[in-house]
Protein backbone atom coordinates (compact mmCIF):
# COMPACT_ATOMS: atom_id res chain seq x y z
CA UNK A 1 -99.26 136.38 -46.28
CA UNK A 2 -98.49 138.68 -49.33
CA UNK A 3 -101.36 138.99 -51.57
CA UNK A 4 -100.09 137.11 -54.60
CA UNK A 5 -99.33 133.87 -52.17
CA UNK A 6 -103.37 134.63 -50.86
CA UNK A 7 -104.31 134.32 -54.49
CA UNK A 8 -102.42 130.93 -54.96
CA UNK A 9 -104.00 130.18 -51.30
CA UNK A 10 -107.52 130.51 -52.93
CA UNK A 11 -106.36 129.44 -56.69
CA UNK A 12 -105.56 125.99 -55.08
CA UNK A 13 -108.87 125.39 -52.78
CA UNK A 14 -110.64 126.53 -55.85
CA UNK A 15 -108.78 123.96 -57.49
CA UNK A 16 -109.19 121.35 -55.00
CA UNK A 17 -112.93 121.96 -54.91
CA UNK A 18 -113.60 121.54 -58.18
CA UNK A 19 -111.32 118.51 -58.92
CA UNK A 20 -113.55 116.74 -55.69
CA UNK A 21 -117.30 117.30 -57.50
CA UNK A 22 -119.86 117.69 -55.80
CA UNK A 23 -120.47 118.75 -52.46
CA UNK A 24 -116.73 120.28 -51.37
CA UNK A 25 -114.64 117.76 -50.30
CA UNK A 26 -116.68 114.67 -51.47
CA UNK A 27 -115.18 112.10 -54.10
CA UNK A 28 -116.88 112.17 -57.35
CA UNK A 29 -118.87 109.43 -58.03
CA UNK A 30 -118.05 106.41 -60.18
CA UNK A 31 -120.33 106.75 -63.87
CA UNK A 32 -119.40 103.03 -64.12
CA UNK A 33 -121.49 101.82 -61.05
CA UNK A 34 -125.25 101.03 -61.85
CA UNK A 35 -126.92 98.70 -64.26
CA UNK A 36 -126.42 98.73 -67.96
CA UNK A 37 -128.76 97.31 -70.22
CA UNK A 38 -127.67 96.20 -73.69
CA UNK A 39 -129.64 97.72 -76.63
CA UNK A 40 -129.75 94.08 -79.16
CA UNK A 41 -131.55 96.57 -81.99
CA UNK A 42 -128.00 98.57 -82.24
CA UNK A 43 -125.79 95.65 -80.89
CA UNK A 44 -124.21 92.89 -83.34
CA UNK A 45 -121.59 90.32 -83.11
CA UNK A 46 -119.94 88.16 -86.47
CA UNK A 47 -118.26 84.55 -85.48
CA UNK A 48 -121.16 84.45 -82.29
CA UNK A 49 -124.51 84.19 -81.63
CA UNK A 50 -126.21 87.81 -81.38
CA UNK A 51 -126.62 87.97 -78.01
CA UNK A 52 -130.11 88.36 -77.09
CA UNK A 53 -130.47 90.22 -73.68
CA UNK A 54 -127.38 91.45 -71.40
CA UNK A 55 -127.37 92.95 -68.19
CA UNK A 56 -123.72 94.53 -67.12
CA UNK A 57 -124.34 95.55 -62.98
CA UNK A 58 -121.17 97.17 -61.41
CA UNK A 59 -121.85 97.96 -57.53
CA UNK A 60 -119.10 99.04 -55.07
CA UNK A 61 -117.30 96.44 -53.00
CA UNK A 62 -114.65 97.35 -50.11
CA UNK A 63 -112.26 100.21 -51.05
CA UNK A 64 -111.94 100.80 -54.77
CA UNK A 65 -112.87 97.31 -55.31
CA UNK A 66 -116.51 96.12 -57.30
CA UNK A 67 -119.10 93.49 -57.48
CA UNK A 68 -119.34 92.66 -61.42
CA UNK A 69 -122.34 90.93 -62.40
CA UNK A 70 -123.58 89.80 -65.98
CA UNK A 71 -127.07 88.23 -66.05
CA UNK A 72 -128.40 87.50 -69.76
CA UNK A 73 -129.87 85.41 -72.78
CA UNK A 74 -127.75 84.06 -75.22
CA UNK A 75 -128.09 81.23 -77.78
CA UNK A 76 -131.40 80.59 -76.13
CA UNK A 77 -129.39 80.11 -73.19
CA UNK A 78 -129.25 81.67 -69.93
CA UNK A 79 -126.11 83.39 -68.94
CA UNK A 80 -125.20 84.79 -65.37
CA UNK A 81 -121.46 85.65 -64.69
CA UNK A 82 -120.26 87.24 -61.23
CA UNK A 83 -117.43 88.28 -59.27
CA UNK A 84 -116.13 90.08 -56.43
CA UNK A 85 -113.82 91.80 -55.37
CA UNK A 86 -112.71 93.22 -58.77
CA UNK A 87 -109.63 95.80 -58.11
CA UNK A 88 -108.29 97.73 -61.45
CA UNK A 89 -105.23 95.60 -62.47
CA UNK A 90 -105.93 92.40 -60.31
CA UNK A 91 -107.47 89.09 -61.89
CA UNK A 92 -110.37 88.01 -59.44
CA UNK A 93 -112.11 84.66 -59.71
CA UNK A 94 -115.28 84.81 -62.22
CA UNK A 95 -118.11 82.03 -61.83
CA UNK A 96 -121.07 81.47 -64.05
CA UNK A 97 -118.82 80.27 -67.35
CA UNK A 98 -117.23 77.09 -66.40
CA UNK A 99 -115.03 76.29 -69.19
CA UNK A 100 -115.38 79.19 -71.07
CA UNK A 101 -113.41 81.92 -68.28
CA UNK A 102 -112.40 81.53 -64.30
CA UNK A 103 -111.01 84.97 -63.36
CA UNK A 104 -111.87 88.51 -64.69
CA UNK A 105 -109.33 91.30 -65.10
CA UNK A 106 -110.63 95.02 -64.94
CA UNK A 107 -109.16 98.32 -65.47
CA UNK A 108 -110.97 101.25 -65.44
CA UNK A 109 -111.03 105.18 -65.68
CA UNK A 110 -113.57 107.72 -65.66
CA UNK A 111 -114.43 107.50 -69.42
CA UNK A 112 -113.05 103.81 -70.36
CA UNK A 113 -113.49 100.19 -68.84
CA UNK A 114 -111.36 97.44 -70.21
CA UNK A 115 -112.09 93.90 -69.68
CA UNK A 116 -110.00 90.76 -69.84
CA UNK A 117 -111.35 87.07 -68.76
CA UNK A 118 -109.16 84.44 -69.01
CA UNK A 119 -109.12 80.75 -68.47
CA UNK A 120 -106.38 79.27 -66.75
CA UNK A 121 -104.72 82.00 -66.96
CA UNK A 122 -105.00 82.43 -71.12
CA UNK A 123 -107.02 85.29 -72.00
CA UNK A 124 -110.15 84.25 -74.13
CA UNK A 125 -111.85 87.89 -74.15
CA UNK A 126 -110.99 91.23 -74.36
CA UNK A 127 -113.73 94.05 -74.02
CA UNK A 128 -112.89 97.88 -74.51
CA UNK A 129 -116.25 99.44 -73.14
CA UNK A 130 -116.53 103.64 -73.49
CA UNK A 131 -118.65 105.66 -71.79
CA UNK A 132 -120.51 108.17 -73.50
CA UNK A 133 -120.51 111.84 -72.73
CA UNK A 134 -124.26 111.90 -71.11
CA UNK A 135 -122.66 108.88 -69.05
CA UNK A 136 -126.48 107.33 -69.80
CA UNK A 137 -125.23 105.12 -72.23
CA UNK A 138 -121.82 103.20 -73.35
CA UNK A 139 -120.12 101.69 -76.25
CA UNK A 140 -117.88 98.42 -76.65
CA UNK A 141 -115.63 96.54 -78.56
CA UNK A 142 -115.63 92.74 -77.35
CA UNK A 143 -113.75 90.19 -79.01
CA UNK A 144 -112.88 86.69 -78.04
CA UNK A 145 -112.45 83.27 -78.85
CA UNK A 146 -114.90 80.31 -78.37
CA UNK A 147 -114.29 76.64 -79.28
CA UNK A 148 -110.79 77.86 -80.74
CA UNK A 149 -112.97 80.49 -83.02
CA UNK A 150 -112.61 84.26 -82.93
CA UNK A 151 -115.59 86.65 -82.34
CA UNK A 152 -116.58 90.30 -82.15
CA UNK A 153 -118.95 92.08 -80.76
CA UNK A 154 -119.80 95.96 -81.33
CA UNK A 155 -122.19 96.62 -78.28
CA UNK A 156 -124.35 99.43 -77.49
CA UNK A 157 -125.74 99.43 -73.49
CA UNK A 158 -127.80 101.63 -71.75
CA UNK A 159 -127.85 102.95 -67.88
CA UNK A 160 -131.40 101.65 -66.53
């Protein structure tokens, strides 16, 4: 091998290692996956309720797929959403909000996780959640409609 095609040799394991994190060879872990608690002190919503306690848990399911799970207080009310399943691009059935939303559609990258529940197939929410830079704590845009009313909700969470 002539030196220059050694130095691409090593330039693209060098590469390689460094796109795969971590621990050469091993996929980088997902900053999504954990619990995230929502901060209600720098979290407000107009046309809704302030929501008074969220938590957003995203654990890993089979292949790139998650387990999504919402468990909160809002409107004095007790609020627990889950589904399965969850692969970026595919609807998957939600429970917890009959009524409200049946199926959950997620997208997601390293820095940005987009939400759409629907109900009967008609979207009624759309979140735009960004992680932050310390990937400790996130930021969202949520709007929706409820009872034929829009909403909005500017959402600050934390990683517990």
């Amino acid at each position: 091998m002539s030196s220059s095609g050694s130095a691409c040799w090593r330039a693209s394991v060098v590469a390689t290692a460094l796109a795969a994190g971590p621990g050469f060879g091993a996929p980088r872990a997902d900053p999504w996956l954990g619990s995230w608690v929502l901060d209600p002190d720098r979290s407000a919503c107009e046309g809704t309720n302030n929501v008074q306690r969220y938590t957003l848990t995203l654990q890993p399911a089979t292949g790139e797929a998650l387990h999504y799970v919402v468990d909160g207080m809002d409107s004095n009310q007790k609020v627990h959403m889950e589904a399965s399943e969850v692969v970026d691009g595919k609807p998957a059935r939600l429970s917890g909000v009959p009524g409200y939303a049946d199926t959950i559609t997620v997208r997601r990258s390293h820095s940005h996780l987009q939400l759409v529940l629907a109900n009967g197939g008609k979207p009624v929410e759309w979140d735009s959640l960004t992680l932050g830079r310390d990937h400790q704590h996130w930021t969202g845009l949520l709007h929706g409609i409820l009872r034929g009313q829009p909403w909005v909700c500017r959402w600050l969470a934390r990683k517990q």
